[in-house]
Protein backbone atom coordinates (compact mmCIF):
# COMPACT_ATOMS: atom_id res chain seq x y z
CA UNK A 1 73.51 115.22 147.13
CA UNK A 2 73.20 112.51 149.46
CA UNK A 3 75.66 110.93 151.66
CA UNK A 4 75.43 107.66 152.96
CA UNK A 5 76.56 107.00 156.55
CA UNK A 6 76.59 103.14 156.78
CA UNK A 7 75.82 101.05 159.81
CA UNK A 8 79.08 99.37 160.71
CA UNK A 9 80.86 103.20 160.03
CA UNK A 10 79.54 104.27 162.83
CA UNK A 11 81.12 104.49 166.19
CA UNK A 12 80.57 101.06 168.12
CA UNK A 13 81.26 100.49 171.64
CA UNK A 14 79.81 97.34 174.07
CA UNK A 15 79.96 98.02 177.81
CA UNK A 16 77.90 94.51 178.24
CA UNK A 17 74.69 96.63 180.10
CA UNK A 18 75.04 98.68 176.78
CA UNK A 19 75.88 98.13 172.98
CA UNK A 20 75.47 101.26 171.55
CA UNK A 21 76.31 102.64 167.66
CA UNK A 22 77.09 106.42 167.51
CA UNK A 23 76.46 108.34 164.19
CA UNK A 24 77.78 111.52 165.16
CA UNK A 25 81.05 111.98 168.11
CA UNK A 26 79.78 111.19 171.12
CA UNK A 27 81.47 110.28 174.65
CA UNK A 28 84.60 108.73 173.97
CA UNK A 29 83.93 108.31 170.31
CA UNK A 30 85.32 111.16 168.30
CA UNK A 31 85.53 111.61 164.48
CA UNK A 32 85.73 115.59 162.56
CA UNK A 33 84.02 114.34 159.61
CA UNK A 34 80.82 113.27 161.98
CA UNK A 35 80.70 115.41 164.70
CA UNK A 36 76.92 116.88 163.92
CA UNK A 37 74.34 117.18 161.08
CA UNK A 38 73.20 120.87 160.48
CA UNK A 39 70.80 121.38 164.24
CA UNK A 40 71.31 117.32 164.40
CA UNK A 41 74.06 116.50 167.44
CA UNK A 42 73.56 113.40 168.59
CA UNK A 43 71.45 110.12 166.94
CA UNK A 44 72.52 107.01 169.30
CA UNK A 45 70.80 103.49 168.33
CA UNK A 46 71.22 102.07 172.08
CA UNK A 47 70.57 98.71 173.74
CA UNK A 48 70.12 98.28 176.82
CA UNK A 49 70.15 95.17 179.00
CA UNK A 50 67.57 93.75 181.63
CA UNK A 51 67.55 95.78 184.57
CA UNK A 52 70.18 98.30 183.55
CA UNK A 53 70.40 101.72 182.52
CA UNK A 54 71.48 105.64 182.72
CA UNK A 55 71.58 106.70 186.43
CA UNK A 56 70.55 110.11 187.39
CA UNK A 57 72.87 112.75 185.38
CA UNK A 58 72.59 116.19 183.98
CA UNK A 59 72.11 118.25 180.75
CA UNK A 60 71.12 121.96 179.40
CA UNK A 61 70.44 123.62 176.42
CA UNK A 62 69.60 120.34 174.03
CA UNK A 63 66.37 119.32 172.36
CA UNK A 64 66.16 115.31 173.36
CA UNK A 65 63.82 113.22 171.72
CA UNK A 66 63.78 109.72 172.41
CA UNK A 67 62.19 106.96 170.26
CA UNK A 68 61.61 103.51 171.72
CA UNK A 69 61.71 100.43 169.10
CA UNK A 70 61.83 97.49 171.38
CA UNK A 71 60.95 97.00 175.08
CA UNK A 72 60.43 99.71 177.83
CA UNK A 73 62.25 102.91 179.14
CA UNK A 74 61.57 104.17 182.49
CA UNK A 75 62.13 107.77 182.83
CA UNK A 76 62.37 110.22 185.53
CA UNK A 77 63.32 113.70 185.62
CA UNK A 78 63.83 116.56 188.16
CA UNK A 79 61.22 118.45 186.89
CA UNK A 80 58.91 115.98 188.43
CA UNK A 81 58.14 113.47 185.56
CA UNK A 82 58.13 109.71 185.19
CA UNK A 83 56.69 107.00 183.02
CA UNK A 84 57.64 103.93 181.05
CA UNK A 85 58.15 104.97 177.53
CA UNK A 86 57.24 102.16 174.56
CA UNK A 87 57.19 101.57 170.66
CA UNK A 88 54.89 104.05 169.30
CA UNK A 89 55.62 106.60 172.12
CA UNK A 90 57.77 109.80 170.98
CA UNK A 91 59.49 111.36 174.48
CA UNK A 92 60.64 114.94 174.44
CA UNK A 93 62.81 116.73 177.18
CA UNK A 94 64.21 120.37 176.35
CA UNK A 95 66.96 120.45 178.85
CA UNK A 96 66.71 124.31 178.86
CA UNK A 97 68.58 125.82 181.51
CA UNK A 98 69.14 122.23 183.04
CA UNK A 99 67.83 119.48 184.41
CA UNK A 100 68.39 115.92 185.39
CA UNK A 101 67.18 112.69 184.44
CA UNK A 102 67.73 109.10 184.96
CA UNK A 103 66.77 106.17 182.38
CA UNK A 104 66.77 102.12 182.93
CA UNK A 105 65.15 99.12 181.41
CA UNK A 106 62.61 98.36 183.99
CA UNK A 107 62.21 94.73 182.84
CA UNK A 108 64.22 91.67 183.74
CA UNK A 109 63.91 89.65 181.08
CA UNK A 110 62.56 92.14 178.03
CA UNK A 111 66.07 93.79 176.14
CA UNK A 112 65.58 97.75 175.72
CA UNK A 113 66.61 99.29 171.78
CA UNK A 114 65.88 102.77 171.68
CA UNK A 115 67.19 106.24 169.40
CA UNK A 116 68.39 108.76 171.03
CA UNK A 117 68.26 112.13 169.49
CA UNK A 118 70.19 115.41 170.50
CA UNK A 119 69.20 118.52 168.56
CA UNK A 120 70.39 122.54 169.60
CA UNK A 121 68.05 124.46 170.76
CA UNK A 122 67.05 127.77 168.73
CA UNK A 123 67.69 129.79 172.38
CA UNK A 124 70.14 128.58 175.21
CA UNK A 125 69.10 129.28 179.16
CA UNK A 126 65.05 128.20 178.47
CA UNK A 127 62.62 126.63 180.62
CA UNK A 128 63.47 123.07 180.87
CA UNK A 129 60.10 121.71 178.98
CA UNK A 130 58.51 117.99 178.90
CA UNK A 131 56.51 116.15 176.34
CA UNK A 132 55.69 112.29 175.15
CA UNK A 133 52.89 111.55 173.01
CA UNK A 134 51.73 108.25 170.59
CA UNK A 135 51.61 107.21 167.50
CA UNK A 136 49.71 104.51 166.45
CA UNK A 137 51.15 101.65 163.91
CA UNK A 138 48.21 102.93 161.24
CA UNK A 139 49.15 106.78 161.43
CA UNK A 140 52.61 105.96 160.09
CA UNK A 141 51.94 102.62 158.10
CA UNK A 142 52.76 103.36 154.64
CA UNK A 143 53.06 107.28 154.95
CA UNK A 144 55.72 109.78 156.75
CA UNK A 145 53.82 110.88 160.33
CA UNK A 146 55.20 113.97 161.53
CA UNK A 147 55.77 113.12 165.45
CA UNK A 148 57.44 116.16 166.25
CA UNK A 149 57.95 120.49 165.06
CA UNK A 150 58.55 123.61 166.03
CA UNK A 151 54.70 124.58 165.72
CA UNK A 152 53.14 121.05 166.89
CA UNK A 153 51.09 120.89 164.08
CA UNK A 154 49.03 117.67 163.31
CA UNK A 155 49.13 116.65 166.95
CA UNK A 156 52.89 115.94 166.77
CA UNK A 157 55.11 116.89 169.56
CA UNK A 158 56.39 120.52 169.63
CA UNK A 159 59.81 121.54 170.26
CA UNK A 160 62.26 124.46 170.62
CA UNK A 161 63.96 124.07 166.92
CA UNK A 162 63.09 124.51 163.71
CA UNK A 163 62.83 120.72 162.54
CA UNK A 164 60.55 118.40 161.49
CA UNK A 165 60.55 114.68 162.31
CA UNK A 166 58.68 112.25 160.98
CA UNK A 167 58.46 108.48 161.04
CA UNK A 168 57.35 105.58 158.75
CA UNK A 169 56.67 101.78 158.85
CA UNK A 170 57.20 100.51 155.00
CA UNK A 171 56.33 97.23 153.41
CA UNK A 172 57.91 96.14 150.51
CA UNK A 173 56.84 97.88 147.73
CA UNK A 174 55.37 101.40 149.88
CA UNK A 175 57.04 104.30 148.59
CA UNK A 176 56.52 107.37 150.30
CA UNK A 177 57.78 110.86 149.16
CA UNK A 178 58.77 114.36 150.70
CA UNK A 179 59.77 117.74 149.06
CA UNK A 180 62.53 119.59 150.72
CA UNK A 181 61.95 123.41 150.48
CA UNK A 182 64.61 125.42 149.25
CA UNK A 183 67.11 125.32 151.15
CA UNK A 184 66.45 123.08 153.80
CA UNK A 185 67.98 119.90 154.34
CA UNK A 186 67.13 116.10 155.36
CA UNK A 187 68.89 113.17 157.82
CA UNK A 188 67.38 109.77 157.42
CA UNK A 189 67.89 106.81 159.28
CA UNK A 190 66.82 103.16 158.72
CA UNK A 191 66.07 102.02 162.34
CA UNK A 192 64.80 98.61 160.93
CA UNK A 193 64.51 96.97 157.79
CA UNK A 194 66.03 97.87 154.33
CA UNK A 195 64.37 100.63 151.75
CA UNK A 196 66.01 102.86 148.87
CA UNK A 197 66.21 106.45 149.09
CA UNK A 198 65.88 107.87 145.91
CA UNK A 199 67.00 104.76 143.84
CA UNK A 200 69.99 103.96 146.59
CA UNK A 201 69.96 100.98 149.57
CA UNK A 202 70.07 101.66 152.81
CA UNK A 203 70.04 99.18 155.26
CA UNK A 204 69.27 98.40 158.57
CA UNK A 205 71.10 100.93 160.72
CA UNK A 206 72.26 103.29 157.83
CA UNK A 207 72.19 106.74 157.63
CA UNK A 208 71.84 109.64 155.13
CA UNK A 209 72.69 113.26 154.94
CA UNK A 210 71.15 115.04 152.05
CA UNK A 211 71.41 118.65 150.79
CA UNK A 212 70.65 120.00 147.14
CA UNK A 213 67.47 117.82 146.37
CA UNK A 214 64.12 118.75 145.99
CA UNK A 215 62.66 116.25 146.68
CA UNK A 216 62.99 112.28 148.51
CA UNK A 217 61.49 108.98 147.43
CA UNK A 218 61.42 106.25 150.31
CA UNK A 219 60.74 102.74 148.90
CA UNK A 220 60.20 99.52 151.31
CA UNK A 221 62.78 97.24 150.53
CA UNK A 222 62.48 94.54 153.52
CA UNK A 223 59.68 95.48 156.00
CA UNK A 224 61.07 98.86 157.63
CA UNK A 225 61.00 101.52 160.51
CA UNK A 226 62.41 104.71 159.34
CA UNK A 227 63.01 108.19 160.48
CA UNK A 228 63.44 111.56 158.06
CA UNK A 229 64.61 114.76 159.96
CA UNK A 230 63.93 117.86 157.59
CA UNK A 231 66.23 120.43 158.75
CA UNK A 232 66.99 124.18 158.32
């Protein structure tokens, strides 16, 4: 079965710094039939002016994996980390037992659109933990490039949950394919670009939730930047 989650269904909101679209109930944006995907809780396409950005603020016990498509994010953390995170680069911060963070668009004149991605931990009250690694353009150019696991195979970045994430840049006419394992279960989202996911369009900023199906055909449609979560 899968259940399409299109882009102008999902929550909207425009604070002028920020125009931000909320898949699942988030902040001030609540709705029971999308508060969370199996371990997925939070998938936020954000932009983010010149200049502006998250101040320091807390969180515990959440897998956060952040995936830059346009400009820079500069990142700091109590646990003593900072850098400018950029397309290609796949951030990771298990929150743990807590930590704080802040996050701004460095740049004055370059606009910021990033993912944000919430997923529960397997164990609440950990370590807080820190990550970011890169993928080149050719590792995920017409194939799925696992960027991050529970195990941290294939170089990708490990984390506390038993997902899988992978990511894939698709020209019109790539078709790439994945088998779900028995029961297991898949998210994907169209970040850029238009493909069909087994035989149905999604768009640019559409979503699906899929359960029941062995296995998933993504076909490029308009050049396209997508994301597949396999989930327990």
């Amino acid at each position: 079965m899968i259940t399409i989650r299109k882009s102008a269904d999902r929550g909207h909101f425009n604070h002028g710094w920020l125009d931000t679209h909320f898949t699942f109930s988030f902040a001030d944006y609540f709705d029971p039939q999308h508060v969370q995907f199996r371990t997925l809780r939070v998938l936020n396409d954000d932009r983010v002016a010149p200049g502006a950005g998250f101040p320091e603020h807390p969180h515990r016990d959440m897998e956060i994996v952040t995936y830059v498509l346009e400009g820079g994010l500069e990142h700091r953390d109590s646990m003593g980390n900072g850098s400018v995170i950029r397309p290609g680069d796949v951030q990771y911060m298990s929150a743990g037992k807590g930590v704080t963070h802040s996050e701004f668009n460095p740049s004055k004149t370059e606009p910021l659109r990033l993912l944000q991605i919430w997923m529960f931990p397997q164990a609440k009250g950990l370590q807080p933990a820190y990550d970011q690694k890169t993928f080149s353009e050719e590792e995920k150019r017409g194939k799925l490039r696992l960027v991050a696991s529970p195990d941290g195979r294939d170089g990708s970045v490990k984390i506390r949950q038993d997902n899988e994430l992978y990511a894939t840049l698709l020209s019109p006419g790539d078709v790439v394919r994945h088998e779900l394992q028995p029961e297991r279960h898949a998210y994907i989202q169209v970040a850029r670009g238009s493909v069909t996911l087994n035989g149905k369009k999604l768009e640019e900023g559409d979503g699906a939730a899929v359960s029941s199906e062995k296995s998933l055909e993504l076909a490029g449609v308009k050049d396209a930047e997508v994301l597949l979560f396999d989930l327990p």
